[in-house]
N, C-alpha and C. Protein backbone atom coordinates (compact mmCIF):
# COMPACT_ATOMS: atom_id res chain seq x y z
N UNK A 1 3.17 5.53 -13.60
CA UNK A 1 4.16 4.48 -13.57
C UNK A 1 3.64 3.35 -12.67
N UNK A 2 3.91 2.21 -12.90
CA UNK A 2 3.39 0.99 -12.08
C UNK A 2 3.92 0.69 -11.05
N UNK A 3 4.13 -0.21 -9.88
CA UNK A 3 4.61 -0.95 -9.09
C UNK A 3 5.74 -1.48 -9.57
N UNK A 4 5.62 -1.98 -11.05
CA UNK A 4 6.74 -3.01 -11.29
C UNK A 4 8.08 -2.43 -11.45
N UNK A 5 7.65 -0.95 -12.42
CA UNK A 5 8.67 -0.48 -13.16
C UNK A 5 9.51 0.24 -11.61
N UNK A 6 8.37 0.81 -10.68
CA UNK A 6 9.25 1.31 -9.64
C UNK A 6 9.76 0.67 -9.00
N UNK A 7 9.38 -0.86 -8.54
CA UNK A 7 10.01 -1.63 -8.16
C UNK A 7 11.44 -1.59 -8.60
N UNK A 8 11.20 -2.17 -10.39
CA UNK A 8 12.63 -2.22 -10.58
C UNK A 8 13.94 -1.18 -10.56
N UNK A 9 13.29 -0.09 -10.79
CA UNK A 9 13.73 1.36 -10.57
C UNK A 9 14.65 1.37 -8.82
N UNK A 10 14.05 0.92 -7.88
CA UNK A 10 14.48 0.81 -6.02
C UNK A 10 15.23 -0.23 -6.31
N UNK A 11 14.93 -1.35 -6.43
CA UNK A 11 16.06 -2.64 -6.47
C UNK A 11 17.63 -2.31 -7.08
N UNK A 12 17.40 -1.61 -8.19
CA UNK A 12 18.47 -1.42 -9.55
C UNK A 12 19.27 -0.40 -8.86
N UNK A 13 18.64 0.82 -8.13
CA UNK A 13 19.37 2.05 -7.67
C UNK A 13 19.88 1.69 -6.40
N UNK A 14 18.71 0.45 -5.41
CA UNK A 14 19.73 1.10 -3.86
C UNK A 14 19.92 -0.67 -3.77
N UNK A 15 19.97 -1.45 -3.93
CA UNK A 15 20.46 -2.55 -3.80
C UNK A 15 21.05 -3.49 -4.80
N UNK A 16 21.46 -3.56 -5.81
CA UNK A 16 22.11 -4.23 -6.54
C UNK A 16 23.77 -3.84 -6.51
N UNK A 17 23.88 -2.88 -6.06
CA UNK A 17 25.46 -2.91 -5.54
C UNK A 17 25.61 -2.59 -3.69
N UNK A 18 24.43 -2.60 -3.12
CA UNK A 18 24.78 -1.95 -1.36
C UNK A 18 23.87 -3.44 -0.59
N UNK A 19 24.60 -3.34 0.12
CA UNK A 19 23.90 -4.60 1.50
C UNK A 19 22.67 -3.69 1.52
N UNK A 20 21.31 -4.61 2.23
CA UNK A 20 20.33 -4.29 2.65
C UNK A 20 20.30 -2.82 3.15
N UNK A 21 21.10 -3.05 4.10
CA UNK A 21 21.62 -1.85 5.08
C UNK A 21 21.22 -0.25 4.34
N UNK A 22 22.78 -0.63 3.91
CA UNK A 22 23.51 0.13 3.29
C UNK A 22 22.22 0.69 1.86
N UNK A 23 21.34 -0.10 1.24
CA UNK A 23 20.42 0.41 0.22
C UNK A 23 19.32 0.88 1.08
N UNK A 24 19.01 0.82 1.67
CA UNK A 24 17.50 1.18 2.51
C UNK A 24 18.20 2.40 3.33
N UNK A 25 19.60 2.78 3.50
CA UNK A 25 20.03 3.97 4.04
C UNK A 25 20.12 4.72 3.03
N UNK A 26 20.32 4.59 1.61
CA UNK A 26 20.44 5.45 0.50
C UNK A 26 19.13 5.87 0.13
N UNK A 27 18.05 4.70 0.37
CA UNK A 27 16.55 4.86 -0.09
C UNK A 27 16.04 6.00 0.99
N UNK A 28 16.23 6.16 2.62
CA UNK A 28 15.99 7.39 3.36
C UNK A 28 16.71 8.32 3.02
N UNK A 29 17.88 8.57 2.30
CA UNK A 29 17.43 10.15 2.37
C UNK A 29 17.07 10.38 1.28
N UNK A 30 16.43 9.87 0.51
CA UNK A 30 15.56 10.35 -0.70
C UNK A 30 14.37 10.80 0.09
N UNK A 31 13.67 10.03 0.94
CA UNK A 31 12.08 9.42 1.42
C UNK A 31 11.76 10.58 2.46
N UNK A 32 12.95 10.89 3.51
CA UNK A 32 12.45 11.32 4.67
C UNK A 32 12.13 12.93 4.35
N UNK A 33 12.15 13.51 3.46
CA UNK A 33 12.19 14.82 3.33
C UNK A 33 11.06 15.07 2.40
N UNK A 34 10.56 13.96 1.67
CA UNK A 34 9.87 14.03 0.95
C UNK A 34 8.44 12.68 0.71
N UNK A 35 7.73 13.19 1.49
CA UNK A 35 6.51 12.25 1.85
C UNK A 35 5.51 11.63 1.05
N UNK A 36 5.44 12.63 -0.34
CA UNK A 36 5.39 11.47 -1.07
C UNK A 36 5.79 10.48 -1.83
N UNK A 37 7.74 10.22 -2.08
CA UNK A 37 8.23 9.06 -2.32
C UNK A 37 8.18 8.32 -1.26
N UNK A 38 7.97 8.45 -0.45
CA UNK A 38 7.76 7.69 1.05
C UNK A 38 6.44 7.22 0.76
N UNK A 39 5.38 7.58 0.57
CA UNK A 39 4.33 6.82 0.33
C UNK A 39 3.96 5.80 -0.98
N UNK A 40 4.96 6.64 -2.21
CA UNK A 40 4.82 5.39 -3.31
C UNK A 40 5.71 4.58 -3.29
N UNK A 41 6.90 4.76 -2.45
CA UNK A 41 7.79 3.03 -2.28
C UNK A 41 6.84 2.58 -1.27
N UNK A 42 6.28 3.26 -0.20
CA UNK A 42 5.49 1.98 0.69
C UNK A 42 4.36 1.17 -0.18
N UNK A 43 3.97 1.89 -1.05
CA UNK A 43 2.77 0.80 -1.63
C UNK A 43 3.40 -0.11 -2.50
N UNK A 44 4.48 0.63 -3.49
CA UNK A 44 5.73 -0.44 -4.16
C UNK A 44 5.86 -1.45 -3.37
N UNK A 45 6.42 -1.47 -2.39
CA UNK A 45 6.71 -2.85 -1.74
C UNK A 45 5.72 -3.54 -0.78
N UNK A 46 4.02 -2.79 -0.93
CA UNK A 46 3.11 -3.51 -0.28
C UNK A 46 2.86 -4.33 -1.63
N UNK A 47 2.29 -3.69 -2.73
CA UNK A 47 2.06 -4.52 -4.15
C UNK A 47 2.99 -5.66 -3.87
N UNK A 48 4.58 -5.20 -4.64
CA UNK A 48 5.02 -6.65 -4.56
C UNK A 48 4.88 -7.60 -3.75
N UNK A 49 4.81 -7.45 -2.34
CA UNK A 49 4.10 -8.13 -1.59
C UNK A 49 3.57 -9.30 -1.76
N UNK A 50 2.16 -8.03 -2.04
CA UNK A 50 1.24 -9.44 -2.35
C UNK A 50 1.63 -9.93 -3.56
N UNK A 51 2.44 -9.93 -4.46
CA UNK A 51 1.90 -10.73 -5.49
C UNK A 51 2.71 -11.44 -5.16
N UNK A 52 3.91 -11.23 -4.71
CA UNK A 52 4.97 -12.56 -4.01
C UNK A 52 4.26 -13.20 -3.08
N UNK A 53 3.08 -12.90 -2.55
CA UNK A 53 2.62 -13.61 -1.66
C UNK A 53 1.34 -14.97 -2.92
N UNK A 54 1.27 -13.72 -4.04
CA UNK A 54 0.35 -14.89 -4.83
C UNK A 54 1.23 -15.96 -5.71
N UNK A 55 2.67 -15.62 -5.57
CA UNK A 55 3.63 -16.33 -6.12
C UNK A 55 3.64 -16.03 -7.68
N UNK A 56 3.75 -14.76 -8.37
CA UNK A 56 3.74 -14.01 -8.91
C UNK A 56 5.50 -14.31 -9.15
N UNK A 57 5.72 -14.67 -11.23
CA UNK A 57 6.31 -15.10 -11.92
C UNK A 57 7.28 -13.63 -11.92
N UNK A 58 6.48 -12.77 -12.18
CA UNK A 58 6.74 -11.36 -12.47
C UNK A 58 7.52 -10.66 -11.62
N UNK A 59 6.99 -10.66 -10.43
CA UNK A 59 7.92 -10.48 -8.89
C UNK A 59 9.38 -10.76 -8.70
N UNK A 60 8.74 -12.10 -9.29
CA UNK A 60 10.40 -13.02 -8.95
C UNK A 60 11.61 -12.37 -9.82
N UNK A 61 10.87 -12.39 -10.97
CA UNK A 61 11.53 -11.90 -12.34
C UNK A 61 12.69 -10.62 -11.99
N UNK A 62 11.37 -9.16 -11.80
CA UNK A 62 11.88 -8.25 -10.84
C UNK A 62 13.03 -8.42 -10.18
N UNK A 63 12.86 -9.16 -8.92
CA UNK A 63 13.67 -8.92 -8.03
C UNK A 63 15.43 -9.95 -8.48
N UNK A 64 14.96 -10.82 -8.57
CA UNK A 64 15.96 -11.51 -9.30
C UNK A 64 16.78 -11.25 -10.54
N UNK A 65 16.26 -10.27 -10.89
CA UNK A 65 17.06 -8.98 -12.13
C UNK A 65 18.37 -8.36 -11.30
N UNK A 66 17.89 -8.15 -10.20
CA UNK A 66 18.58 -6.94 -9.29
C UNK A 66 19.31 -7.82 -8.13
N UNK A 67 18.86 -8.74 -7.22
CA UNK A 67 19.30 -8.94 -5.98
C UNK A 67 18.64 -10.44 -6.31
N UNK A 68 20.11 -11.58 -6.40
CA UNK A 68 19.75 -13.21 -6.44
C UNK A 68 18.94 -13.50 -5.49
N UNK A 69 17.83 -14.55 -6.11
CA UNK A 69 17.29 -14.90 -5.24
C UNK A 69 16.72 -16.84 -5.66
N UNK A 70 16.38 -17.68 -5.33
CA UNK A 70 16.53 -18.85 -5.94
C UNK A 70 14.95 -18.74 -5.75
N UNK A 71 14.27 -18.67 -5.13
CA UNK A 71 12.67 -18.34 -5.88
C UNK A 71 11.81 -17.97 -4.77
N UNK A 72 10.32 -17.86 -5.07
CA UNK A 72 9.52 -17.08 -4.53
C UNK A 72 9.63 -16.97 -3.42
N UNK A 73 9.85 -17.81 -2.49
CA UNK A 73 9.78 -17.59 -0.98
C UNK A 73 11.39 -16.72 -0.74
N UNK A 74 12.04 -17.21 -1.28
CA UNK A 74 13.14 -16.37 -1.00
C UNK A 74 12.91 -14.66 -1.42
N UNK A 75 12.39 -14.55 -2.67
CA UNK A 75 11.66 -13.43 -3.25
C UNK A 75 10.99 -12.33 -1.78
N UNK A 76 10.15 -13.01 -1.94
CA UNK A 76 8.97 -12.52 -0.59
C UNK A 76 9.86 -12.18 0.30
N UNK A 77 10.60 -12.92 1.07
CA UNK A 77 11.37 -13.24 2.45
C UNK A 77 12.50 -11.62 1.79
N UNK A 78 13.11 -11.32 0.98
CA UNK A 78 13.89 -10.52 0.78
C UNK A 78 13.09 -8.81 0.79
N UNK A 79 11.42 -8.95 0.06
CA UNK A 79 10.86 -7.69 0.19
C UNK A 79 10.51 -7.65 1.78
N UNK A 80 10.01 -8.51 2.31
CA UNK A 80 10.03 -8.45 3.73
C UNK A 80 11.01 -7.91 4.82
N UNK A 81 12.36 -8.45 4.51
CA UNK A 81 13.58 -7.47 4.95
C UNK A 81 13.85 -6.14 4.51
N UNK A 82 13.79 -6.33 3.49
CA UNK A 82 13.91 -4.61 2.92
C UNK A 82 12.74 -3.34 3.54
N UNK A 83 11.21 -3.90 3.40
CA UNK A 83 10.11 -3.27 3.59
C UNK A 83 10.36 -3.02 5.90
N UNK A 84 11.13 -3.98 6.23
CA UNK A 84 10.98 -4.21 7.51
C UNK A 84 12.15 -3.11 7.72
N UNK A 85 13.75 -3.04 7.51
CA UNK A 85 14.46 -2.66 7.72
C UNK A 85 14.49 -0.76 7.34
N UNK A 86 13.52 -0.88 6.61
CA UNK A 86 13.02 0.55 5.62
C UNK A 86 12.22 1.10 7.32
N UNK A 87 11.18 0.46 7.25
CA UNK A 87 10.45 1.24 8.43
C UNK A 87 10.84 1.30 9.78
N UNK A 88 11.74 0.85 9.80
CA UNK A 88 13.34 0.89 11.01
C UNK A 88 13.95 1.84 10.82
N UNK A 89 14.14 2.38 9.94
CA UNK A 89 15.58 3.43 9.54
C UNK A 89 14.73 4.89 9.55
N UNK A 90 13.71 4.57 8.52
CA UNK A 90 12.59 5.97 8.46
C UNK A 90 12.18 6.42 9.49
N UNK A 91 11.68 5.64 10.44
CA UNK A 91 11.49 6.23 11.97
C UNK A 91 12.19 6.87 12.53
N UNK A 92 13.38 6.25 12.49
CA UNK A 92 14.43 6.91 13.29
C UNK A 92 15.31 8.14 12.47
N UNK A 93 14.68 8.60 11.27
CA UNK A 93 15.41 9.34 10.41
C UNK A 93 14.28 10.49 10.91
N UNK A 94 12.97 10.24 10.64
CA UNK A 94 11.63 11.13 11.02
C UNK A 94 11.93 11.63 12.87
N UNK A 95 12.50 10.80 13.69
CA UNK A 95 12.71 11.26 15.18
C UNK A 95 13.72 12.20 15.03
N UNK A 96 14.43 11.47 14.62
CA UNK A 96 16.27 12.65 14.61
C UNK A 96 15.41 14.30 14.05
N UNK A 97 14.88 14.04 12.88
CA UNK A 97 14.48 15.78 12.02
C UNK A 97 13.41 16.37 13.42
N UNK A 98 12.54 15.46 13.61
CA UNK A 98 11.47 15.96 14.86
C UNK A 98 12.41 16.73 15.76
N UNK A 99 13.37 15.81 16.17
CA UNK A 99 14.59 16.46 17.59
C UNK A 99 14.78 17.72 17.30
N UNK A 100 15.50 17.50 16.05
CA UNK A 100 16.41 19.04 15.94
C UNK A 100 15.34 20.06 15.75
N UNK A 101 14.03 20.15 15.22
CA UNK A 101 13.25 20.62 15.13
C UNK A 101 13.10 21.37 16.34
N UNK A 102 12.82 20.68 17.47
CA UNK A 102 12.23 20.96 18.45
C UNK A 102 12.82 21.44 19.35
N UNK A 103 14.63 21.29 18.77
CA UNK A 103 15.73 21.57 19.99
C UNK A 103 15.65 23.34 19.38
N UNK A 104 15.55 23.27 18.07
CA UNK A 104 15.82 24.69 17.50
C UNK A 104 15.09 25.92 18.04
């Protein structure tokens, strides 16, 4: 499966009806238990990335299917929050399991 389709697959499931927040908290507990959807959304949203960074028609397309956006920089600027707020939440989802781990 590609970048794109998973892309649209993450956008469609945890953010087109939940705040940032609120989708990137639905996207951890899929991720934290299981390390490798954790590694193919991180490259998912490194790809889109760059191509939002090459200003990539396709990207925009994507994301603007799922979560308005008026164009590329806004595009970019939105995987940037998501990709930023993701590795905020995962950390602290990966510390909490470490804790109890260690309290046990």
């Amino acid at each position: 499966m590609d970048w794109q389709t998973i892309l649209a697959r993450i956008l469609g499931s945890y953010f087109s009806d939940w705040t940032l927040e609120e989708g990137v908290a639905q996207l951890i507990l899929v991720t934290q238990s299981r390390p490798a959807y954790h590694e193919l959304y991180m490259i998912t949203f490194e790809a889109a990335l760059e191509a939002a960074s090459e200003e990539s028609q396709e990207v925009f397309d994507i994301i603007n299917e799922y979560c308005y956006v008026e164009n590329i920089g806004d595009a970019q600027n939105l995987l940037k929050d998501i990709l930023a707020e993701y590795e905020r939440q995962y950390s602290l989802a990966i510390q909490q399991i470490s804790s109890q781990e260690n309290s046990s």
